[in-house]
Protein backbone atom coordinates (compact mmCIF):
# COMPACT_ATOMS: atom_id res chain seq x y z
CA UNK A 1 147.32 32.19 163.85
CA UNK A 2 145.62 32.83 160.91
CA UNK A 3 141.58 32.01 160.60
CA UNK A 4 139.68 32.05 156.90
CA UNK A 5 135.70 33.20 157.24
CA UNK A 6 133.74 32.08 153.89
CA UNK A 7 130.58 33.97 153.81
CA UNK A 8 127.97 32.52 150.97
CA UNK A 9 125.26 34.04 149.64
CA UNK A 10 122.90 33.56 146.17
CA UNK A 11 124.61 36.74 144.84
CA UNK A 12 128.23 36.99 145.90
CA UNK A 13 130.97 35.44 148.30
CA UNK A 14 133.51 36.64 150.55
CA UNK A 15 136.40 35.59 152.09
CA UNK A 16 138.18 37.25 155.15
CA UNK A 17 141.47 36.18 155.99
CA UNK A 18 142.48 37.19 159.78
CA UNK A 19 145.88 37.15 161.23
CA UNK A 20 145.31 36.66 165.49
CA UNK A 21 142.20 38.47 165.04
CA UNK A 22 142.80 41.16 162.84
CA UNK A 23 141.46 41.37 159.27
CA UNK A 24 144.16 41.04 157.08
CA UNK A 25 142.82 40.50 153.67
CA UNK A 26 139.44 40.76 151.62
CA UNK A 27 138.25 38.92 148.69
CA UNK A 28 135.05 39.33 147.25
CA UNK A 29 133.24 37.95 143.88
CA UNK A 30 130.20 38.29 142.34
CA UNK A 31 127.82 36.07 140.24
CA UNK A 32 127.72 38.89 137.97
CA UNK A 33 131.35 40.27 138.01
CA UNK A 34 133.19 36.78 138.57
CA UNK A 35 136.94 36.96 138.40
CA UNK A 36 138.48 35.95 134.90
CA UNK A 37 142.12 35.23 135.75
CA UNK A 38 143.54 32.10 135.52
CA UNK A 39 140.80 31.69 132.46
CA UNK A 40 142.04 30.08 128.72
CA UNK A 41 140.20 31.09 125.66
CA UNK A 42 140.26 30.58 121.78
CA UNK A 43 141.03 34.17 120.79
CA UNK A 44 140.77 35.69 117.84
CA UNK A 45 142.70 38.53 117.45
CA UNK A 46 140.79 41.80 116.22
CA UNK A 47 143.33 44.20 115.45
CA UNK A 48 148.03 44.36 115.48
CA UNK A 49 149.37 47.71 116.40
CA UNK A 50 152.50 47.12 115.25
CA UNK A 51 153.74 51.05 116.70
CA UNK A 52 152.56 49.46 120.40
CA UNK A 53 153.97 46.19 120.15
CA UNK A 54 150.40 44.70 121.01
CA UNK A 55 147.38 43.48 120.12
CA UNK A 56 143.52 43.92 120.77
CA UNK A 57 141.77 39.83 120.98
CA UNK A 58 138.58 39.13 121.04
CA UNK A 59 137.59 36.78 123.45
CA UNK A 60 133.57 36.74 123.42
CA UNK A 61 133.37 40.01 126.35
CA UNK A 62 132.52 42.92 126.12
CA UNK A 63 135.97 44.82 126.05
CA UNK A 64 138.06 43.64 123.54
CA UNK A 65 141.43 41.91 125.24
CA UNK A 66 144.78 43.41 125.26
CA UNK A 67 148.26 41.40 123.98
CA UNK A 68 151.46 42.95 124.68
CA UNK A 69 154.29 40.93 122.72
CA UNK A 70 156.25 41.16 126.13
CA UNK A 71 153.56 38.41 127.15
CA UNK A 72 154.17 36.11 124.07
CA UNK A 73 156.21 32.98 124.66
CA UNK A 74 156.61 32.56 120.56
CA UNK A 75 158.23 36.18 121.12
CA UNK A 76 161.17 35.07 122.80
CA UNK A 77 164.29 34.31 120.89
CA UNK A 78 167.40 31.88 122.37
CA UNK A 79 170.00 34.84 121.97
CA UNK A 80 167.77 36.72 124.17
CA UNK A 81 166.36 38.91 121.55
CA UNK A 82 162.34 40.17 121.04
CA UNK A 83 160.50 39.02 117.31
CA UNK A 84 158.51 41.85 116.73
CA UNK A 85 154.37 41.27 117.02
CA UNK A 86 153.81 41.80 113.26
CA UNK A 87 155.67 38.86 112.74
CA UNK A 88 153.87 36.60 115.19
CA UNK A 89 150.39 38.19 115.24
CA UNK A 90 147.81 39.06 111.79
CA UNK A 91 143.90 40.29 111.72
CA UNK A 92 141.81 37.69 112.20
CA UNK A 93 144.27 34.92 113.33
CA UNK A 94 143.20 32.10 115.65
CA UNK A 95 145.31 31.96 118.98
CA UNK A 96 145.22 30.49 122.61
CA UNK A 97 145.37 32.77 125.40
CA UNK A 98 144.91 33.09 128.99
CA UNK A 99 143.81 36.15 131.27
CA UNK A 100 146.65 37.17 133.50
CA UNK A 101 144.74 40.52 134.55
CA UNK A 102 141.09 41.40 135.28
CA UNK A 103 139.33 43.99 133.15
CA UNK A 104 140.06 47.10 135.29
CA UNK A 105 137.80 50.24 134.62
CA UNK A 106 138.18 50.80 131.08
CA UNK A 107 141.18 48.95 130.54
CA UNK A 108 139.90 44.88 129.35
CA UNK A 109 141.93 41.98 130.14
CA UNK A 110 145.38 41.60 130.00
CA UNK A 111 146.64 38.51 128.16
CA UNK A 112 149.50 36.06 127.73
CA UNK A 113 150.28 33.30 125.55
CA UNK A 114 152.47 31.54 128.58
CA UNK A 115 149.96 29.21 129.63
CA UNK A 116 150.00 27.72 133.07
CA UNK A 117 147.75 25.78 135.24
CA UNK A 118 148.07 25.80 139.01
CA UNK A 119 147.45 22.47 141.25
CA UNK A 120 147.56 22.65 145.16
CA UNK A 121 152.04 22.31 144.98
CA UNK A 122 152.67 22.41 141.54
CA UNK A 123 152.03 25.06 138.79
CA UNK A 124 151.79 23.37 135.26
CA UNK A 125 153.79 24.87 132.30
CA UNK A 126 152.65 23.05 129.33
CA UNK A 127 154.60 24.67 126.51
CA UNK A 128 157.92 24.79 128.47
CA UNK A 129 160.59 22.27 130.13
CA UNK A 130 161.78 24.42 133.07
CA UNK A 131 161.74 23.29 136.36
CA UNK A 132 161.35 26.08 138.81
CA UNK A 133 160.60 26.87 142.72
CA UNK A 134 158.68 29.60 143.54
CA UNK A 135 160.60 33.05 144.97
CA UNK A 136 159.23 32.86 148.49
CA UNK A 137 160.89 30.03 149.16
CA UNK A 138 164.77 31.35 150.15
CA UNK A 139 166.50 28.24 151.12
CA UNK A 140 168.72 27.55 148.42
CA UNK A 141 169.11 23.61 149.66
CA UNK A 142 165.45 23.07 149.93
CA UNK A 143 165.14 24.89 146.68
CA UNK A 144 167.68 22.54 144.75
CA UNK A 145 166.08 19.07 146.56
CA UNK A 146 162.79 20.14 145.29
CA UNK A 147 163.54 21.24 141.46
CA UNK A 148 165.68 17.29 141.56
CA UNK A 149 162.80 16.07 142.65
CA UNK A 150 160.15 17.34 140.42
CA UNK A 151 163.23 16.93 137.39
CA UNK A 152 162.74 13.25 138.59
CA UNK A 153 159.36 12.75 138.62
CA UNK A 154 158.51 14.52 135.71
CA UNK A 155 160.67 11.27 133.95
CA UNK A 156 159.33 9.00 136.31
CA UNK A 157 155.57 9.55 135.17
CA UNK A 158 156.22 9.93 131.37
CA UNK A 159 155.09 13.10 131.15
CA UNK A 160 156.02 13.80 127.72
CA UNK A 161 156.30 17.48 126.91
CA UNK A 162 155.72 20.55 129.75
CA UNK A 163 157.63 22.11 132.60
CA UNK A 164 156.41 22.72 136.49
CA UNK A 165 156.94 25.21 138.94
CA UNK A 166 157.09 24.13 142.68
CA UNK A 167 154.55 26.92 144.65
CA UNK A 168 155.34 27.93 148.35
CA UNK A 169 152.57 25.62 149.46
CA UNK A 170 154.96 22.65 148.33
CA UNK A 171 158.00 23.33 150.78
CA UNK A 172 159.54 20.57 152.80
CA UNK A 173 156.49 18.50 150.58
CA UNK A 174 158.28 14.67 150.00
CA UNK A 175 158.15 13.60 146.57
CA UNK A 176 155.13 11.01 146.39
CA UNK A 177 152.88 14.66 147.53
CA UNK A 178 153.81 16.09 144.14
CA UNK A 179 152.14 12.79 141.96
CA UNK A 180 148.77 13.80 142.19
CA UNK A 181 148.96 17.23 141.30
CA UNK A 182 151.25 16.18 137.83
CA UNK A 183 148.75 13.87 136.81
CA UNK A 184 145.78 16.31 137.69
CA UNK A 185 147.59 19.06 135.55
CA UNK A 186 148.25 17.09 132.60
CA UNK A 187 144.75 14.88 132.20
CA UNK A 188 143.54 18.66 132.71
CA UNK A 189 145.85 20.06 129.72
CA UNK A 190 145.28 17.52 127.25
CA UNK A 191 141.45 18.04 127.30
CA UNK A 192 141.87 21.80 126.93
CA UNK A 193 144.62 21.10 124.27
CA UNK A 194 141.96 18.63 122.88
CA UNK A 195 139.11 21.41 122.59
CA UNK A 196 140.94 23.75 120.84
CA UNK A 197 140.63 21.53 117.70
CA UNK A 198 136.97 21.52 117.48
CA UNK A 199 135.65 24.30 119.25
CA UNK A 200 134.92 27.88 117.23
CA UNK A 201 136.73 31.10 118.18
CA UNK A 202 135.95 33.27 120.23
CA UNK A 203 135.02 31.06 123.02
CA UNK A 204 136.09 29.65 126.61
CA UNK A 205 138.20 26.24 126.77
CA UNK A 206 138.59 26.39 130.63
CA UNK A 207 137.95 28.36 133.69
CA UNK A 208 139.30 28.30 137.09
CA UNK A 209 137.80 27.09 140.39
CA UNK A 210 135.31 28.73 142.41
CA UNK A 211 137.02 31.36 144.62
CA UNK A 212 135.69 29.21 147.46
CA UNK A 213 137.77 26.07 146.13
CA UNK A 214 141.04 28.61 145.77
CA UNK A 215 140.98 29.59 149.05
CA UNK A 216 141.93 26.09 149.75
CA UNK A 217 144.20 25.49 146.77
CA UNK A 218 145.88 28.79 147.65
CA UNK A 219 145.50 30.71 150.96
CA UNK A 220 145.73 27.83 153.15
CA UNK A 221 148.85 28.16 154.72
CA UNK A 222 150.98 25.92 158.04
CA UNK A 223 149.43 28.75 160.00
CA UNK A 224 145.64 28.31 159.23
CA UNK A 225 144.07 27.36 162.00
CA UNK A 226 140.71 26.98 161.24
CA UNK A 227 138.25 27.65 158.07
CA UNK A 228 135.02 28.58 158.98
CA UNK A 229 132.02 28.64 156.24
CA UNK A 230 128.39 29.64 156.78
CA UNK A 231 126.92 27.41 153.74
CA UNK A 232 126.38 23.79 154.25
CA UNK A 233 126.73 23.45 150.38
CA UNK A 234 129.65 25.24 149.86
CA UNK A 235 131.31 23.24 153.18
CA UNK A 236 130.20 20.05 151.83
CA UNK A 237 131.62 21.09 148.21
CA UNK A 238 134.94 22.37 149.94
CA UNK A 239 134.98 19.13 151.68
CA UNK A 240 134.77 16.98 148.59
CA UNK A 241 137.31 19.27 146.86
CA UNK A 242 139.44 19.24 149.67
CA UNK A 243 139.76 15.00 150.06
CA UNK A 244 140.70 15.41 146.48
CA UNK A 245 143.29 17.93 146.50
CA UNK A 246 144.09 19.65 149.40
CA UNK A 247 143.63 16.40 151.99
CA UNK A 248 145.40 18.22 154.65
CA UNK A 249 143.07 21.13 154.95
CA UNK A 250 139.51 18.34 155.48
CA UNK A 251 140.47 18.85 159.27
CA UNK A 252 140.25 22.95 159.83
CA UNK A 253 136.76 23.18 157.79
CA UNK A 254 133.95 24.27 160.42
CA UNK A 255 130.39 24.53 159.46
CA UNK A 256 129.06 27.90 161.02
CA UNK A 257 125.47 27.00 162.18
CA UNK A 258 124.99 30.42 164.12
CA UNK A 259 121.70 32.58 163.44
CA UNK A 260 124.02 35.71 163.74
CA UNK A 261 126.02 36.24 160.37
CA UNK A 262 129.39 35.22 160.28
CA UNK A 263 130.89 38.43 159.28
CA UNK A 264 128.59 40.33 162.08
CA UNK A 265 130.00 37.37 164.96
CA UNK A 266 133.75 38.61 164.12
CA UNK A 267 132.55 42.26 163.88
CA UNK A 268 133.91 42.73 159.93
CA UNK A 269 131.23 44.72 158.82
CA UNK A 270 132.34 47.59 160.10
CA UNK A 271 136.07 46.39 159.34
CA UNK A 272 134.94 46.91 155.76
CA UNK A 273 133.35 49.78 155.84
CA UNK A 274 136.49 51.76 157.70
CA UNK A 275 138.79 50.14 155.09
CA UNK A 276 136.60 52.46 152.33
CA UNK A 277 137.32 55.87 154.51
CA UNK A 278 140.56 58.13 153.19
CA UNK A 279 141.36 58.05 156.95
CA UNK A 280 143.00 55.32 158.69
CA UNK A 281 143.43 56.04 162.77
CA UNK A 282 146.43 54.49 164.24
CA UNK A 283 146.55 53.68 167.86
CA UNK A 284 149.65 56.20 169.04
CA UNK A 285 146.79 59.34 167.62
CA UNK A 286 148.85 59.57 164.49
CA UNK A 287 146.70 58.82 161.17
CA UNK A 288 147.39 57.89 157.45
CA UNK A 289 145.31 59.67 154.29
CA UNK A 290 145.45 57.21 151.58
CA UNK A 291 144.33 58.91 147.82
CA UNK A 292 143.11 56.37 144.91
CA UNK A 293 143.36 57.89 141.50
CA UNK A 294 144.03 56.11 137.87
CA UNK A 295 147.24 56.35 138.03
CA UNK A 296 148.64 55.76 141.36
CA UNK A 297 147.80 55.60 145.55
CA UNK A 298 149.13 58.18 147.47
CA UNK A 299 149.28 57.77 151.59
CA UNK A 300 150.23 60.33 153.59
CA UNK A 301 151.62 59.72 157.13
CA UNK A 302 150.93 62.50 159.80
CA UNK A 303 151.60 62.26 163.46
CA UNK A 304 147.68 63.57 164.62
CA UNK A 305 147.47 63.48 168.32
CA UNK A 306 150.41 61.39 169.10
CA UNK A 307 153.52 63.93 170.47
CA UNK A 308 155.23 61.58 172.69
CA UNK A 309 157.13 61.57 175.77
CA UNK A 310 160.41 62.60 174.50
CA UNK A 311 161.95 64.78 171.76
CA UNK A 312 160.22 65.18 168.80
CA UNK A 313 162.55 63.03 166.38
CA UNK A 314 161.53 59.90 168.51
CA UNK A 315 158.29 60.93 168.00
CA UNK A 316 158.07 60.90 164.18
CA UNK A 317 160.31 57.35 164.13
CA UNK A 318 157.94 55.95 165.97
CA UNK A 319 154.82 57.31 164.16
CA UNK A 320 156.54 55.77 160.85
CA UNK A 321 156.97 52.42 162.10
CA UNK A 322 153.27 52.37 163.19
CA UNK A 323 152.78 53.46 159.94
CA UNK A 324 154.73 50.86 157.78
CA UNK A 325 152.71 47.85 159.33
CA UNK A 326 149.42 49.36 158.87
CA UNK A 327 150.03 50.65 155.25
CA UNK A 328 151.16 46.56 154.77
CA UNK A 329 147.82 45.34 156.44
CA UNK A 330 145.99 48.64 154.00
CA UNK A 331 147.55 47.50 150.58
CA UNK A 332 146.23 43.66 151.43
CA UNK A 333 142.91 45.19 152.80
CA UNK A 334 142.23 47.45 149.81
CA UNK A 335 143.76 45.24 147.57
CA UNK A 336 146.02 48.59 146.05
CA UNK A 337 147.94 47.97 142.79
CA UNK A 338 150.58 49.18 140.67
CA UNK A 339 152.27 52.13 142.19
CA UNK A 340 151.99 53.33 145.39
CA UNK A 341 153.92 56.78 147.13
CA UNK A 342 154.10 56.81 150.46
CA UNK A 343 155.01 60.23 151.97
CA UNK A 344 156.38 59.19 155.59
CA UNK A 345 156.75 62.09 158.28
CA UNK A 346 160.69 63.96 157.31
CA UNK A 347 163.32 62.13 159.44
CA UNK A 348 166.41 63.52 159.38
CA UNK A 349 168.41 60.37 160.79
CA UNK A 350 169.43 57.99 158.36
CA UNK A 351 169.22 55.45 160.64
CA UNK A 352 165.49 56.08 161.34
CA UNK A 353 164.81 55.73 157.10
CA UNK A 354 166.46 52.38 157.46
CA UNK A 355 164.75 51.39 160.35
CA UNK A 356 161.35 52.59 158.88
CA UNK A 357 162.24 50.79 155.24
CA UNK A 358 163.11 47.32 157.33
CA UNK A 359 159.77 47.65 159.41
CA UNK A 360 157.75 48.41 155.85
CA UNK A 361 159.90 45.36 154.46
CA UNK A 362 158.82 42.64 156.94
CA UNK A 363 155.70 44.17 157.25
CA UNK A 364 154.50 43.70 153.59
CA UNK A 365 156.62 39.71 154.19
CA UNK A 366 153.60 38.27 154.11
CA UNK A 367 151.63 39.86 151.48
CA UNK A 368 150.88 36.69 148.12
CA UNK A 369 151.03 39.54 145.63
CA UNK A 370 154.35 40.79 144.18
CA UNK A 371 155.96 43.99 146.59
CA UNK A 372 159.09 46.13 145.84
CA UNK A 373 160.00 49.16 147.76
CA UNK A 374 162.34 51.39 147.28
CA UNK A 375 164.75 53.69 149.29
CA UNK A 376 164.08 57.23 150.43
CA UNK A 377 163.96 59.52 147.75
CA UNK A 378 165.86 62.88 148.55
CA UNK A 379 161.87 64.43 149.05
CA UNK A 380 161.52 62.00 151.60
CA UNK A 381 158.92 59.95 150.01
CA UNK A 382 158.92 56.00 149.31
CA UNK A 383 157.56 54.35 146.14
CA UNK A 384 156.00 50.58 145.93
CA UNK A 385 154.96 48.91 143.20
CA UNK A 386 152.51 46.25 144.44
CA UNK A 387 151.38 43.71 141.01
CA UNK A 388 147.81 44.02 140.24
CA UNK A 389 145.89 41.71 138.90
CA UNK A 390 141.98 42.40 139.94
CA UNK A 391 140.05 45.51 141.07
CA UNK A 392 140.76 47.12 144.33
CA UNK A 393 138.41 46.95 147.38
CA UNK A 394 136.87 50.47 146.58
CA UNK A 395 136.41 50.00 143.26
CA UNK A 396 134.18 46.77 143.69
CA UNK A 397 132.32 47.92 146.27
CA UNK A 398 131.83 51.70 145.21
CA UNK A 399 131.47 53.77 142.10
CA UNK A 400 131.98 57.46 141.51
CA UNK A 401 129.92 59.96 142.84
CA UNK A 402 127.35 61.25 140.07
CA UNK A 403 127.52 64.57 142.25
CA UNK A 404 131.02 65.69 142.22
CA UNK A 405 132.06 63.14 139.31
CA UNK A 406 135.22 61.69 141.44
CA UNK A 407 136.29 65.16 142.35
CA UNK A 408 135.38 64.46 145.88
CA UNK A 409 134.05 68.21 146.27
CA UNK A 410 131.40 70.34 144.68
CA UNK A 411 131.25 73.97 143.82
CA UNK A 412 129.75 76.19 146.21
CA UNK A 413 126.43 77.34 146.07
CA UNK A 414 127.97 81.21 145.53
CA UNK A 415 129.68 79.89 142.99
CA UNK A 416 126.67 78.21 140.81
CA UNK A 417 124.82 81.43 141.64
CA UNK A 418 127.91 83.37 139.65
CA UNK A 419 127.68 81.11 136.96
CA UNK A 420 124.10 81.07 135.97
CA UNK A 421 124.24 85.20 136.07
CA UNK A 422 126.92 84.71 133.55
CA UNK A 423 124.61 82.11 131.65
CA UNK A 424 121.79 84.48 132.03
CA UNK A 425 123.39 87.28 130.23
CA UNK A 426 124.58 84.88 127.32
CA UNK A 427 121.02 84.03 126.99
CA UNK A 428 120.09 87.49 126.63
CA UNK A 429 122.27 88.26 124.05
CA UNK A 430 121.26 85.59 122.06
CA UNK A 431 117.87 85.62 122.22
CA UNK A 432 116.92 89.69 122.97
CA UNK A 433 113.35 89.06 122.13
CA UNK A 434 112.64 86.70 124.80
CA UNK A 435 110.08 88.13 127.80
CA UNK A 436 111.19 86.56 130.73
CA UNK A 437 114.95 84.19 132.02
CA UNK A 438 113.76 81.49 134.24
CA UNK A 439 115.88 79.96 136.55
CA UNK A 440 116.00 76.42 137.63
CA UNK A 441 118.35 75.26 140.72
CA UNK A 442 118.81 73.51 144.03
CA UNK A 443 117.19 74.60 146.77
CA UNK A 444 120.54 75.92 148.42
CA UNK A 445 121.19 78.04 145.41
CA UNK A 446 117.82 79.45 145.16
CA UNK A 447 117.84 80.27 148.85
CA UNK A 448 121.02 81.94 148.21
CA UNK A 449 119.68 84.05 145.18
CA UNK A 450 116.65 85.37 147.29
CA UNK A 451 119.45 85.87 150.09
CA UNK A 452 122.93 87.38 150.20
CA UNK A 453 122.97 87.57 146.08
CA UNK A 454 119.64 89.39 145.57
CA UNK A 455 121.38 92.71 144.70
CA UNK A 456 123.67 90.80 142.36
CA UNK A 457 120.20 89.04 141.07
CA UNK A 458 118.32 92.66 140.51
CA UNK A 459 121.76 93.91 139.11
CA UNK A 460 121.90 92.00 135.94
CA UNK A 461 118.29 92.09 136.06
CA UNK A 462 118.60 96.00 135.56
CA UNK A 463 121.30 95.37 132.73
CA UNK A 464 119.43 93.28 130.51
CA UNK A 465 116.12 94.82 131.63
CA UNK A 466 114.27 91.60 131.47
CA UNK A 467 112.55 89.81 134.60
CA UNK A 468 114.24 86.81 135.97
CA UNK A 469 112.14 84.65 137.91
CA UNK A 470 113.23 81.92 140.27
CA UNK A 471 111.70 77.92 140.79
CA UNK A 472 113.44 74.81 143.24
CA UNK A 473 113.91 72.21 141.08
CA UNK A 474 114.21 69.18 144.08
CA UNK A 475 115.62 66.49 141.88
CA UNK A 476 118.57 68.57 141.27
CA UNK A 477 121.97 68.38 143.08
CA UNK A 478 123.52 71.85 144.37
CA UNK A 479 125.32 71.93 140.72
CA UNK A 480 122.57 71.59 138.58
CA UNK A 481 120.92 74.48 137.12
CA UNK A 482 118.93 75.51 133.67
CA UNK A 483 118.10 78.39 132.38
CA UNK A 484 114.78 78.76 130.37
CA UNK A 485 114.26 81.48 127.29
CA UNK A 486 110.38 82.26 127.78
């Protein structure tokens, strides 16, 4: 069963999604950081790089946006074939976007010129005529009655130019459910259609719901059981929204009237907290180390404790398929894009890869965001590319240390004491004149200097035959040091 917490406050909201008690999934905006995707603006574009097949829009933030031509409808010819952006794009040109990615670190938003706009079954393509069903929906029979019957009432209702793609929330949905949401989607279209002829570019034509309004649009699934929110104002506004839109979801909203805080009642805090740790425990005693860099996640699977109760091979199949479920439940957790390498424990039965890749497979089943894994590769490791379209967990709730600058280590204190002796003696020969080197450091370095590296102190001391004196600065972290010419 699964159970959606909405936590309100005046400066951000979260959503926790569990799955028979477990938190599954983490979403989190701020009034000052408030997603962007699903957003249409009145772009104007800045700059074509003709050798990149892109170009840089403004849209009135603070990053310029990013257009790759891949992500340009007028880009795609009938015989299959690419115009190239020089052709389509100019310097200062007028055009209507939409953000399909969040600004991530320095990287700003990711654009396309497909427009879409997604209702509770339907999504809304307004510049094409297809008629689609989404991917997660595998039964080719209920795939075919739904794209005749959307075919059919697109007709029906006179909608005049515009495509539609059925979402998973619209399975086994009869036809008279998908009326509302075509009407919705094209009264909502022809007003942002009708701004873009008097409004002045750069500027916004139309942003999305509050995330509190998509988590009924979009997360509620056949298996929610209940939806639990701890602001009256936001249940009465999910209310209204949800008699509107989502009629079927009215019934699992619960107002949470408890002095305890939600998230503190269901014990996520600390939930959210472990899921910012490198280390993830898993029950057997085995553990997984999961790395975030720029360019990629790396998890590493090691069996810990855990040496089980027969040979050793069982041992390590068994740690791996403990493994694939709770790298699924980290990727959702952490929210961890692009490309992921997983380096499971070395099996040496094929079968045992299989049965590890099957377990990952289902495990991930469930996961909104688009998943592909691949097979073993002959060093044993297993690459996913997970589609990213917002900031992961760590990245909105932490920022890099301004002590070890994302290293995640820091020299030694021997080793700042070597380096300001080396500074100290390129001082001297620069300035020969001077009467006295002063040091400034932590309080661990100084310790060290009147310590264990004294003689190395009075050595280069002798050499330049100069007094160096020593002062704690307390401000400064164990890497910080000056050196003053008095």
């Amino acid at each position: 069963m699964q159970e959606i917490l909405i936590n309100n406050a005046v400066h951000e909201t979260r959503v926790a999604v569990l799955e028979d008690g477990v938190l599954q999934e983490l979403r989190i905006e701020r009034n000052a950081d408030v997603s962007l995707i699903g957003n249409i603006y009145l772009g104007v574009v800045g700059k074509v790089l003709p050798g990149m097949q892109s170009a840089f829009v403004e849209i009135g933030l603070p990053r310029a946006a990013f257009l790759h031509v891949s992500d340009m409808r007028q880009a795609h010819q009938e015989n299959g074939g690419t115009l190239p952006i020089e052709r389509l794009l100019h310097d200062g040109q007028v055009v209507l976007v939409q953000v399909a990615k969040d600004p991530i670190g320095t990287k700003g938003a990711r654009l396309t010129t497909e427009i879409s706009l997604a209702g509770r079954l339907l999504v809304y393509l307004p510049y094409t005529s297809h008629i689609g069903v989404s991917q997660k929906i595998e039964d080719e029979a209920e795939r075919e009655r739904l794209k005749e019957a959307v075919a059919k009432l697109t007709e029906e209702q006179g909608i005049p130019k515009g495509g539609f793609i059925v979402r998973t929330s619209g399975e086994d949905a009869k036809p008279e459910d998908f009326v509302n949401d075509m009407k919705y989607l094209e009264k909502l279209w022809l007003d942002i259609e009708a701004k873009t002829h008097i409004a002045g570019a750069p500027c916004l034509l139309y942003s999305d719901v509050s995330i509190s309004q998509r988590v009924l649009r979009d997360i509620v699934t056949e298996q929610t059981g209940k939806i639990i929110v701890d602001n009256p104002e936001v249940f009465e506004e999910l209310q209204r929204f949800g008699k509107k839109f989502v009629p079927e979801a009215v019934e699992l909203l619960e107002l949470y009237n408890s002095e305890r805080p939600l998230f503190d009642q269901y014990n996520l805090e600390k939930e959210i907290e472990a899921s910012l740790s490198r280390r993830v425990d898993l029950k057997s005693g085995g553990y997984l180390i999961i790395d975030q860099t720029e360019a990629m996640t790396t998890i590493d699977v090691n069996t810990g404790a855990f040496v089980g109760r027969r040979d050793f091979s069982d041992t390590i199949y068994k740690t791996n398929l403990e493994a694939s479920q709770a790298i699924a439940r980290q990727l959702r957790l952490r929210n961890l894009g692009g490309i992921i390498i997983v380096d499971f424990i070395d099996m040496d039965s094929k079968e045992h890869e299989q049965g590890v890749l099957t377990e990952l497979r289902k495990a991930v089943a469930r996961d909104r965001n688009r998943i592909s894994i691949s097979e073993f590769t002959s060093l044993g490791l297993v690459q996913i590319t997970r589609k990213r379209t917002r900031e992961s967990l760590a990245h909105t709730l932490c920022e890099t240390c301004p002590t070890c600058g994302g290293r995640g280590e820091i020299k030694t204190a021997r080793t700042v004491c070597y380096e300001i002796l080396r500074e100290v003696v390129r001082e001297y020969h620069q300035f020969k004149d001077a009467k006295e080197f002063r040091i400034l450091a932590s309080q661990s370095v100084i310790d060290l200097f009147l310590d264990e590296e004294s003689e190395a102190l009075a050595l280069v001391g002798d050499s330049i035959q100069k007094p160096i004196t020593l002062s704690v600065e307390t401000e400064y972290n164990q890497e910080q040091y000056d050196v003053l010419v008095l």
